[in-house]
C-alpha atoms as a PDB file:
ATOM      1  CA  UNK A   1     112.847 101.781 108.493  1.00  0.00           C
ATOM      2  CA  UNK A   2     109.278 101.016 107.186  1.00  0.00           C
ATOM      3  CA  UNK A   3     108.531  97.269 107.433  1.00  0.00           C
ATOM      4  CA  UNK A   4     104.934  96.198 106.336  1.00  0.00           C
ATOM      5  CA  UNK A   5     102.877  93.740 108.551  1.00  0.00           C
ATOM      6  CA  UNK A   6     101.748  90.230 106.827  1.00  0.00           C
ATOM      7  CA  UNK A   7      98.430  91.218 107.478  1.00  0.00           C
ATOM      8  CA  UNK A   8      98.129  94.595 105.409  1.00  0.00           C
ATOM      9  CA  UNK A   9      97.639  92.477 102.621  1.00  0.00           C
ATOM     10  CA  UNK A  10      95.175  90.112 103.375  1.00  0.00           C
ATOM     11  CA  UNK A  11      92.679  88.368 100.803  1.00  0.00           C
ATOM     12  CA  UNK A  12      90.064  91.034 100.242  1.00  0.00           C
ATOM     13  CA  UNK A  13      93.295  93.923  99.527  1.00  0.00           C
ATOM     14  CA  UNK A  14      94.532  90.951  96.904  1.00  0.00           C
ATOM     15  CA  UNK A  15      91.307  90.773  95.483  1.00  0.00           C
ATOM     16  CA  UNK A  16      90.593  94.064  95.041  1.00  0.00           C
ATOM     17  CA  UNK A  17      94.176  95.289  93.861  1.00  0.00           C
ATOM     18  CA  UNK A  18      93.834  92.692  90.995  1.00  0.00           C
ATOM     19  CA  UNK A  19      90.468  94.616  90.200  1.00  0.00           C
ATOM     20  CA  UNK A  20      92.471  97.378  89.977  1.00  0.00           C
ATOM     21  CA  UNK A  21      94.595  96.160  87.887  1.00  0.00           C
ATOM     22  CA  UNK A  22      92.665  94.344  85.825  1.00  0.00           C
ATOM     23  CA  UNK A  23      91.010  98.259  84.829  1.00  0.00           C
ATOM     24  CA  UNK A  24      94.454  99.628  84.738  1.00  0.00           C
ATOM     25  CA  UNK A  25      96.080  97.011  82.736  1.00  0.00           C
ATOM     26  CA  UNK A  26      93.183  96.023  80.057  1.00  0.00           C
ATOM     27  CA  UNK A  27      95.445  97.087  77.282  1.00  0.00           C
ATOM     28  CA  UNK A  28      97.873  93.743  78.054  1.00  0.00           C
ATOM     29  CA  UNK A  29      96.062  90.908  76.652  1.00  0.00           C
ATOM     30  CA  UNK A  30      97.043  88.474  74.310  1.00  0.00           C
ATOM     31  CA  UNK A  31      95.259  87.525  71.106  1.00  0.00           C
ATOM     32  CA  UNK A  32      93.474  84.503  73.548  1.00  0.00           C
ATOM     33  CA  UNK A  33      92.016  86.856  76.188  1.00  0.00           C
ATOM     34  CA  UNK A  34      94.173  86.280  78.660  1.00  0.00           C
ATOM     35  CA  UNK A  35      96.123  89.188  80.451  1.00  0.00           C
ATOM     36  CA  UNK A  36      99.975  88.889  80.026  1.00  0.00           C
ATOM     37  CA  UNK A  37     101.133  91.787  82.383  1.00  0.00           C
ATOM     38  CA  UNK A  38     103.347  90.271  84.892  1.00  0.00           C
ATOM     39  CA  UNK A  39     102.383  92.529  88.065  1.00  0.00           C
ATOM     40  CA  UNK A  40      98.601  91.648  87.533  1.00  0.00           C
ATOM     41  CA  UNK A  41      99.257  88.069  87.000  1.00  0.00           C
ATOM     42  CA  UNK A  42     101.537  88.252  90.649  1.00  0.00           C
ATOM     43  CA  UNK A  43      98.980  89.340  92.543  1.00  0.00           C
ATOM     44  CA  UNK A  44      96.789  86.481  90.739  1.00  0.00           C
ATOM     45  CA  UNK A  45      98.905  83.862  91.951  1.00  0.00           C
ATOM     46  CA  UNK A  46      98.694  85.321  95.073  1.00  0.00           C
ATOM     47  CA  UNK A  47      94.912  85.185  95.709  1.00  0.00           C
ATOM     48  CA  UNK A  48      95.080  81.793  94.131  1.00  0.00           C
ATOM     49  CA  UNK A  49      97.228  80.873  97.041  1.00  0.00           C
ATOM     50  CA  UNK A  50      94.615  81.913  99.275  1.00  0.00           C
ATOM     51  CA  UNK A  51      91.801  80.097  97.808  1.00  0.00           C
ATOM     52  CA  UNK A  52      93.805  76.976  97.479  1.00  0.00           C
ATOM     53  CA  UNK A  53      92.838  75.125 100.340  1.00  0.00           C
ATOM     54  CA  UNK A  54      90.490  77.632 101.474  1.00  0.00           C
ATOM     55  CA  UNK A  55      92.381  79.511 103.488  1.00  0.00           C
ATOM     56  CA  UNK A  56      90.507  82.955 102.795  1.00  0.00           C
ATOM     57  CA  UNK A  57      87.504  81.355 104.787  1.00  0.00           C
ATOM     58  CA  UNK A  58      89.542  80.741 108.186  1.00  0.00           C
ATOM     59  CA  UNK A  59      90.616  84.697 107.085  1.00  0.00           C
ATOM     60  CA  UNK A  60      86.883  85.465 107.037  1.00  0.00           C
ATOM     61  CA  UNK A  61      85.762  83.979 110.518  1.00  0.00           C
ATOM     62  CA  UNK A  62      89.270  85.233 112.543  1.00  0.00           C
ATOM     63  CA  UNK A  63      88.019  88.935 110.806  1.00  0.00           C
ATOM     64  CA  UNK A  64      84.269  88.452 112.294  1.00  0.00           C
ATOM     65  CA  UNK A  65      85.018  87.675 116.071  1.00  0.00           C
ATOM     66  CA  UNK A  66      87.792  89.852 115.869  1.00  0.00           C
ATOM     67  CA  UNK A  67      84.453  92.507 114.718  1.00  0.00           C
ATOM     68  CA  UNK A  68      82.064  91.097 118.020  1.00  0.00           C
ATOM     69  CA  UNK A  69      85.056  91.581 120.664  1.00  0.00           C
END
C-alpha cells in the first residue's frame, strides 16, 4: 500500500499546482472573475492555510538549514 508523506505537499507544490490549475481550468469562471472549479479552489484553501499565520516562512527556514547540513 502507497501512503504519501505530509511533506510531499508542502507550500511551494500547493502553490504551484494551483498555477497549474489556474492554466488548466481558465474556462471555469463566473461572470465576476472569480474561478468556480472546486479542485482549484481546494488547493486554494489549502495554501491559504499556509499563509495564515505564516506558517510557509517557518517552511522556508527548516528547507534552508536542512540545504547547509
Amino acid at each position: 500500500m502507497f501512503f504519501l508523506c505530509f511533506s510531499v505537499f508542502d507550500y511551494y507544490v500547493c502553490k504551484r499546482i494551483v498555477e497549474i490549475l489556474k492554466k488548466t481550468d481558465k474556462d471555469s469562471k463566473n461572470i465576476f472573475g472569480q474561478y468556480t472549479s472546486k479542485r482549484l479552489l481546494d488547493w486554494q484553501e489549502i495554501v491559504k492555510l499556509y499563509e495564515k499565520d505564516n506558517v510557509y516562512l517557518g517552511m522556508i527556514f527548516f528547507n534552508s538549514l536542512e540545504l547547509h547540513i
